[in-house]
Protein backbone atom coordinates (compact mmCIF):
# COMPACT_ATOMS: atom_id res chain seq x y z
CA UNK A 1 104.38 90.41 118.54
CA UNK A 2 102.18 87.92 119.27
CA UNK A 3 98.71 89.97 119.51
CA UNK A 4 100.32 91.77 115.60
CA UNK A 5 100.31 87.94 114.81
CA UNK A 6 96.88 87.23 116.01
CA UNK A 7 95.87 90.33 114.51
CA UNK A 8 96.38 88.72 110.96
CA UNK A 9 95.57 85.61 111.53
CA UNK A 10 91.80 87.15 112.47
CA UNK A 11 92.20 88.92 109.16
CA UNK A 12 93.22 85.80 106.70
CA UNK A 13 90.73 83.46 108.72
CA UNK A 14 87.97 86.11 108.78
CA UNK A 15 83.93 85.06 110.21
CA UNK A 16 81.55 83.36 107.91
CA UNK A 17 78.89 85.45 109.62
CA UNK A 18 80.40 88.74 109.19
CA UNK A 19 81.32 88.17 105.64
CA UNK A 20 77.67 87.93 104.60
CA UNK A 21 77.43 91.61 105.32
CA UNK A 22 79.97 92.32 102.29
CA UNK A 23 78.64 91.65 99.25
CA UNK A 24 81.30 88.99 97.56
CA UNK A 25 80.76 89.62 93.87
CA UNK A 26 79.25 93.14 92.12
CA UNK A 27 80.44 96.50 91.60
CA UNK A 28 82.61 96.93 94.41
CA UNK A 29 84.13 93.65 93.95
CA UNK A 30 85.63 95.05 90.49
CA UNK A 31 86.51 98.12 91.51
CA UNK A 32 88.22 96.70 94.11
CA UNK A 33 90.08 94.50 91.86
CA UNK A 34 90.92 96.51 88.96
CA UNK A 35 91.75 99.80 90.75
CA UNK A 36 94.53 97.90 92.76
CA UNK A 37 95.63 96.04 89.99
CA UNK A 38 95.66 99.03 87.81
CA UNK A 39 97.74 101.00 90.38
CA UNK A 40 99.83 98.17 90.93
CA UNK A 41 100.70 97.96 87.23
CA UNK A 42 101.47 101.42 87.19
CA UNK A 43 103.49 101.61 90.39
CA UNK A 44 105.66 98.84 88.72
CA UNK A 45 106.99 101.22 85.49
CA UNK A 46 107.04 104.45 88.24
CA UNK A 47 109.43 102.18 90.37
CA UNK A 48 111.40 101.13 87.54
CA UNK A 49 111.65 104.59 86.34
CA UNK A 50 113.06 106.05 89.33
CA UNK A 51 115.66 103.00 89.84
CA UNK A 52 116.31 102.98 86.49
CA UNK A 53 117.49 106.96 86.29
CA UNK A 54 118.85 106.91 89.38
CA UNK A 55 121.22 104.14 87.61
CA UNK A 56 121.55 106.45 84.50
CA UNK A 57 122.63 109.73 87.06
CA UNK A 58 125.41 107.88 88.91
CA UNK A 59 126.56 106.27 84.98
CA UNK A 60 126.60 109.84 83.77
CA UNK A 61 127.74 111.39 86.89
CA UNK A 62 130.61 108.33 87.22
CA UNK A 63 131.55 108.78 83.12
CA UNK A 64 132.01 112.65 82.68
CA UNK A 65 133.38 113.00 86.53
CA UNK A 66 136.74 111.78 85.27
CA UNK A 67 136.88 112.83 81.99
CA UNK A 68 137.92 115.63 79.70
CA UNK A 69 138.52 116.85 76.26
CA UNK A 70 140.69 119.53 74.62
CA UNK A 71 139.51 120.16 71.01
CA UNK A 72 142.31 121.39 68.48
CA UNK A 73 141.31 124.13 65.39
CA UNK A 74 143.84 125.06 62.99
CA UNK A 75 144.92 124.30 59.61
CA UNK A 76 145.89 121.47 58.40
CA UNK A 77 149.45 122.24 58.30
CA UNK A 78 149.81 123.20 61.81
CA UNK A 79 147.46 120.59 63.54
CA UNK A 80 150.22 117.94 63.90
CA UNK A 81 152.40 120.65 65.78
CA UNK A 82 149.51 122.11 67.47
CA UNK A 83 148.51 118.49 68.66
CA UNK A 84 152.37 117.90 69.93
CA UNK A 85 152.05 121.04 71.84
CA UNK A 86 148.90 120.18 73.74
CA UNK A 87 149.92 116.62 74.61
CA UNK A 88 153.30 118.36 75.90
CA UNK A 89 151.44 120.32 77.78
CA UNK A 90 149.06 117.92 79.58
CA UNK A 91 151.93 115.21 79.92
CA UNK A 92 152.87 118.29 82.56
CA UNK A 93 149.73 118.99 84.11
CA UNK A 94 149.00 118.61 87.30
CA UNK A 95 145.37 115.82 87.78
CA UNK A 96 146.16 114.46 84.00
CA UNK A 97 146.33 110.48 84.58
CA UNK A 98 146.68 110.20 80.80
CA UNK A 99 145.93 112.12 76.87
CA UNK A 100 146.03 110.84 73.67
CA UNK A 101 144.91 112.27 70.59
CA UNK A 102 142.04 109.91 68.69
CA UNK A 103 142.76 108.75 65.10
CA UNK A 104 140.42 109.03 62.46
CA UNK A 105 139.37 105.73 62.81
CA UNK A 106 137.85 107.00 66.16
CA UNK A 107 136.67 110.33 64.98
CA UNK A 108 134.68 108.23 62.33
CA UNK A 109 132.93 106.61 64.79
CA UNK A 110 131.79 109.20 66.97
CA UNK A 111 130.34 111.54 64.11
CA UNK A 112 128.91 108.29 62.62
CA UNK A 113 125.38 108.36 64.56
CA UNK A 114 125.13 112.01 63.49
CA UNK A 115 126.48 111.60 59.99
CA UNK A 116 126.09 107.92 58.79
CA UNK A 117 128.70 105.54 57.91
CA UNK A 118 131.59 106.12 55.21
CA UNK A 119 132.05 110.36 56.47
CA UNK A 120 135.06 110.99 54.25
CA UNK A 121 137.27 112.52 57.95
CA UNK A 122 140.33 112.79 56.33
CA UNK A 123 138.83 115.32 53.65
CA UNK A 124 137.40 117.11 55.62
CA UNK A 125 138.24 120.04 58.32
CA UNK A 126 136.88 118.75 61.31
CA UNK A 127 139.57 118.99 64.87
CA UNK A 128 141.82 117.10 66.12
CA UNK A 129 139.97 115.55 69.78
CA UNK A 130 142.39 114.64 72.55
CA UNK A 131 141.18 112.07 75.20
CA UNK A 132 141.94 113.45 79.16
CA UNK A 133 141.81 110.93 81.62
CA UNK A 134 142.46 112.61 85.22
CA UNK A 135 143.18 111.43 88.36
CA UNK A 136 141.33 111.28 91.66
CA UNK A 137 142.29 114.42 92.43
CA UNK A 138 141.15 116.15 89.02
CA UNK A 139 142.58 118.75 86.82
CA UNK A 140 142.42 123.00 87.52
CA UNK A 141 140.37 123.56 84.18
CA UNK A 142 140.73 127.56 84.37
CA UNK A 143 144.37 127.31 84.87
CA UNK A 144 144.82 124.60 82.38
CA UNK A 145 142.36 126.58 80.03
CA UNK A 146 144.61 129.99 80.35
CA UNK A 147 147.89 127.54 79.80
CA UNK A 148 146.23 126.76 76.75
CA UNK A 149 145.25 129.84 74.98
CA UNK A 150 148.88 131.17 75.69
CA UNK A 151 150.97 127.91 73.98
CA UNK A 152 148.09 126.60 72.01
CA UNK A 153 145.83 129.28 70.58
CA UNK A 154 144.02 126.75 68.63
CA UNK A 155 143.19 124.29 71.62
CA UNK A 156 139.93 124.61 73.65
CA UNK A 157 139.23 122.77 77.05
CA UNK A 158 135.90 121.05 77.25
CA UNK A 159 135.95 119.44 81.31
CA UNK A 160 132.37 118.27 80.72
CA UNK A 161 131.53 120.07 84.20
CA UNK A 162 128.23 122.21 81.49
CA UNK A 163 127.40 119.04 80.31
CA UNK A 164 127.37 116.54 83.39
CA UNK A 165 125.28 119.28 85.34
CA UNK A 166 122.27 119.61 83.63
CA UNK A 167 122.43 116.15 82.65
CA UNK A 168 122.49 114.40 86.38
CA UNK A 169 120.19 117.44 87.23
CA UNK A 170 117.37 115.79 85.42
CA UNK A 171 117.88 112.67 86.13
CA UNK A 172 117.35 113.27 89.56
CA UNK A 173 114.36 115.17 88.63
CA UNK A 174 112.99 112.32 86.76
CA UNK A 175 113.86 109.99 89.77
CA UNK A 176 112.07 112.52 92.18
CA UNK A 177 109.01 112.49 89.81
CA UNK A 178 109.18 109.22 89.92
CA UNK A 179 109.14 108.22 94.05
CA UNK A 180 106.04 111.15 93.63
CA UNK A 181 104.43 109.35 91.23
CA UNK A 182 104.50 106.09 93.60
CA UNK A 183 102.90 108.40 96.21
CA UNK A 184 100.28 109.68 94.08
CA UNK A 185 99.26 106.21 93.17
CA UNK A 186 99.06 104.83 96.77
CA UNK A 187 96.57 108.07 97.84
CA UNK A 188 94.73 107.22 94.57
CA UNK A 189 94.36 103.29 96.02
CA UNK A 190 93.36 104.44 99.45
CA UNK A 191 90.90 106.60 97.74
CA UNK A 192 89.79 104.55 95.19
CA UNK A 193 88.99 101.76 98.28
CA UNK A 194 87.89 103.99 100.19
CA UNK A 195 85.02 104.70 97.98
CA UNK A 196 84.18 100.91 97.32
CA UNK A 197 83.94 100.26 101.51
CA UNK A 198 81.38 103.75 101.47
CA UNK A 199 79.64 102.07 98.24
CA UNK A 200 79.21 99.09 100.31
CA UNK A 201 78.12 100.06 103.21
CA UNK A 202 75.40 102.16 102.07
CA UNK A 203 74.06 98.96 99.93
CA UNK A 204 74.22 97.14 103.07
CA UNK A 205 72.42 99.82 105.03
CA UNK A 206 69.25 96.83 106.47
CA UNK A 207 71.77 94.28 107.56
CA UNK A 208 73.84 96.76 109.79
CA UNK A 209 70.78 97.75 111.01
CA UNK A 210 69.62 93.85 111.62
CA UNK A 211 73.41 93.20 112.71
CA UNK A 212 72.90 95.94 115.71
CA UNK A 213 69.82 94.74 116.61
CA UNK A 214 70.90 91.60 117.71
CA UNK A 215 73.91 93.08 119.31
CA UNK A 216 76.79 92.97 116.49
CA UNK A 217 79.50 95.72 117.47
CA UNK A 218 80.92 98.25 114.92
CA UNK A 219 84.43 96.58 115.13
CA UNK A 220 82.79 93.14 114.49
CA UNK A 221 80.75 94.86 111.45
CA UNK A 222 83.82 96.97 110.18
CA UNK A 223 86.30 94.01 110.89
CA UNK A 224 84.50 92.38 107.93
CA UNK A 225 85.08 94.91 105.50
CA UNK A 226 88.47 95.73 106.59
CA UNK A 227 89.25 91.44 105.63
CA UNK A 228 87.40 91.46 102.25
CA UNK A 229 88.41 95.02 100.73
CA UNK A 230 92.19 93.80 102.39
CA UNK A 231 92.01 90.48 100.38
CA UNK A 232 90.60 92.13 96.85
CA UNK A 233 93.32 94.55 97.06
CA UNK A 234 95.85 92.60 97.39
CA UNK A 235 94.71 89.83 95.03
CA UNK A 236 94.14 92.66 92.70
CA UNK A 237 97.38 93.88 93.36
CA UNK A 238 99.32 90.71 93.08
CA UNK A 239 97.94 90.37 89.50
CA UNK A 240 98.86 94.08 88.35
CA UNK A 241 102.52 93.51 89.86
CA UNK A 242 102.53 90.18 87.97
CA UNK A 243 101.73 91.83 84.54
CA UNK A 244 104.03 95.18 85.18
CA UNK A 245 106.62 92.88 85.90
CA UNK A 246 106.23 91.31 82.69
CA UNK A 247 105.94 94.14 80.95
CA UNK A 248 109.05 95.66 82.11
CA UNK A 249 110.91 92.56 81.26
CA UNK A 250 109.71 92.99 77.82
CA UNK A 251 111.36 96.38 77.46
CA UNK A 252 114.76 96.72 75.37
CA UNK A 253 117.94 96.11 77.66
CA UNK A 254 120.64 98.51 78.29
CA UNK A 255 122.39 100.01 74.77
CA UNK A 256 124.94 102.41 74.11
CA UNK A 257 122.96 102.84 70.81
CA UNK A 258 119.69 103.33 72.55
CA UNK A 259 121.63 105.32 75.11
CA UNK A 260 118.63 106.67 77.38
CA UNK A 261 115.67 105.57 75.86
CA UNK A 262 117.21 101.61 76.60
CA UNK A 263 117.82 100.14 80.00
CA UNK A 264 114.63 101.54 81.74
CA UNK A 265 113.89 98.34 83.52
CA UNK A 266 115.06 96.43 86.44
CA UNK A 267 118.54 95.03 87.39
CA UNK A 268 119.81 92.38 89.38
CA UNK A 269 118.46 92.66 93.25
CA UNK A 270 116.25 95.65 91.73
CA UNK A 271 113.88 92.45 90.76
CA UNK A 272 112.79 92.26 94.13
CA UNK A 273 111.26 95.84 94.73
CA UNK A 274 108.07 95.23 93.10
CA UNK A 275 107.56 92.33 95.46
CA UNK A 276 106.64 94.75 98.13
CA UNK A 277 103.74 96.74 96.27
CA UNK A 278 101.17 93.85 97.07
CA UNK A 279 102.01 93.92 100.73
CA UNK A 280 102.01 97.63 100.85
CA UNK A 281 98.25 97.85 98.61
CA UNK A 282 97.49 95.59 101.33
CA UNK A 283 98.83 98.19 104.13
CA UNK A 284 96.73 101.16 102.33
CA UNK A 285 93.58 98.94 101.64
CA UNK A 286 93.28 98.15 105.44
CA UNK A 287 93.74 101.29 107.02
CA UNK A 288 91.25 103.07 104.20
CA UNK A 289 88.68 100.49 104.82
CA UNK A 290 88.73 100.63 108.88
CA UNK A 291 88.59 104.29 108.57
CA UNK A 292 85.94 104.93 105.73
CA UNK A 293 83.90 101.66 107.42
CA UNK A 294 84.37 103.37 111.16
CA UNK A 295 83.30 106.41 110.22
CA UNK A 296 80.68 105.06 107.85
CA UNK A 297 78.81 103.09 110.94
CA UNK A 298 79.06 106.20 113.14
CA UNK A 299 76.59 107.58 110.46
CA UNK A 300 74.18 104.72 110.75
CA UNK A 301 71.76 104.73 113.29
């Protein structure tokens, strides 16, 4: 522990000597800066993606589990008896916690994001929708469904199992795209950096040379690369985490109205995730740099 701690302390303090060889302002310097802070910004909305449907999975997942709902067609003058029949019939059912038939008050307000407000129900032939409600144990929909067509031709058992599927199937999808897309990002740092320390080097191809001559080691040369690419990349990073942070907090809050396209950002100890991209750019900046500097000196003779 103590040489890991010694370790960084070299880094942060650095060599006023060394540091001469890398160039502190220019092209590199930028690219540097703005490729982590870039990546940083993005890995921000690709982390809050993949917590934010991994949220929506377990909501959907979690609403539909428990859920089900028998829809009644028949005319008009049978529905009441029709709807007496099926609530008989679940009362009776094994996994059925509760059922109860929605007024059309309710009805209203379901069809009203589809159909606007003021949808004339009453007038109009639309079925009767019971609410199911089952217990931990869950309902046998095919035996339920065949119980149905026998006492209540008219009924029709929708257990939301062809809906939840697909629907926590992508949202997985979208989670794994996004933990991928964090992935991508770091490789595109570490090349990005990598690229800058080979830029570098190469303008600072006499002072190596001068640096050898009077009996500078690689590690002594590289170890000043490895500090200042370190330091841009995580400054750079710190900013871009900063601003994607901000940026997320801008975005709307959690609505039923908005339903997917609304709650996309962080929540509660989910705050604290981004906190670790800085130290991580940090991670990927150092071990690009040692290796592109390394292998960069072995080149220079």
């Amino acid at each position: 522990m103590s040489a890991l701690l010694a370790r960084i302390a070299a880094l942060l303090g650095g060599d006023a000597r060394a540091d001469r060889v890398v160039p502190p302002s220019g092209a590199t310097a930028w690219l540097t800066l703005f490729t982590a802070a870039a990546m940083a910004f993005l890995a921000v909305f690709a982390l809050a993606l993949a917590l934010a449907t991994g949220r929506l999975a377990d909501r959907w997942s979690g609403a539909l589990a428990a859920t089900a709902t028998v829809r009644i067609s028949a005319p008009a003058e049978q529905m009441a008896v029709q709807t007496r029949r099926v609530l008989d019939i679940l009362a009776v059912t094994p996994g059925v916690a509760s059922a109860r038939a929605l007024d059309p008050a309710e009805t209203q307000r379901l069809l009203e994001p589809w159909f606007g407000p003021g949808l004339p129900v009453d007038s109009l032939p639309i079925p009767q929708l019971i609410e199911v409600s089952e217990t931990p144990e869950g309902i046998d929909p095919e035996g339920l469904r065949l119980r149905l067509v026998a006492e209540a031709p008219g009924a029709l058992l929708d257990d939301h199992r062809r809906w939840r599927r697909p629907l926590v199937a992508a949202a997985d999808r979208i989670r794994m795209l996004g933990l991928l897309s964090l992935l991508l990002i770091g490789g595109a740092t570490a090349a990005m950096i990598t690229l800058a320390a080979r830029a570098a080097l190469a303008a600072n191809d006499r002072v190596i040379r001068v640096l050898r001559l009077i009996g500078a080691r690689d590690a002594y040369i590289a170890r000043a690369f490895v500090r200042r690419f370190t330091l841009r990349a995580v400054v750079g990073a710190v900013a871009g985490t900063a601003a994607g942070m901000v940026a997320v907090a801008l975005l709307p809050a959690a609505a039923d109205e908005g339903g997917f396209l609304t709650g996309l950002g962080f929540q509660g100890m989910g705050w604290l995730w981004p906190l670790a991209i800085p130290p991580l750019a940090g991670i990927v900046a150092f071990w690009a740099t040692r290796v592109a500097a390394l292998g960069e000196l072995r080149k220079v003779q």
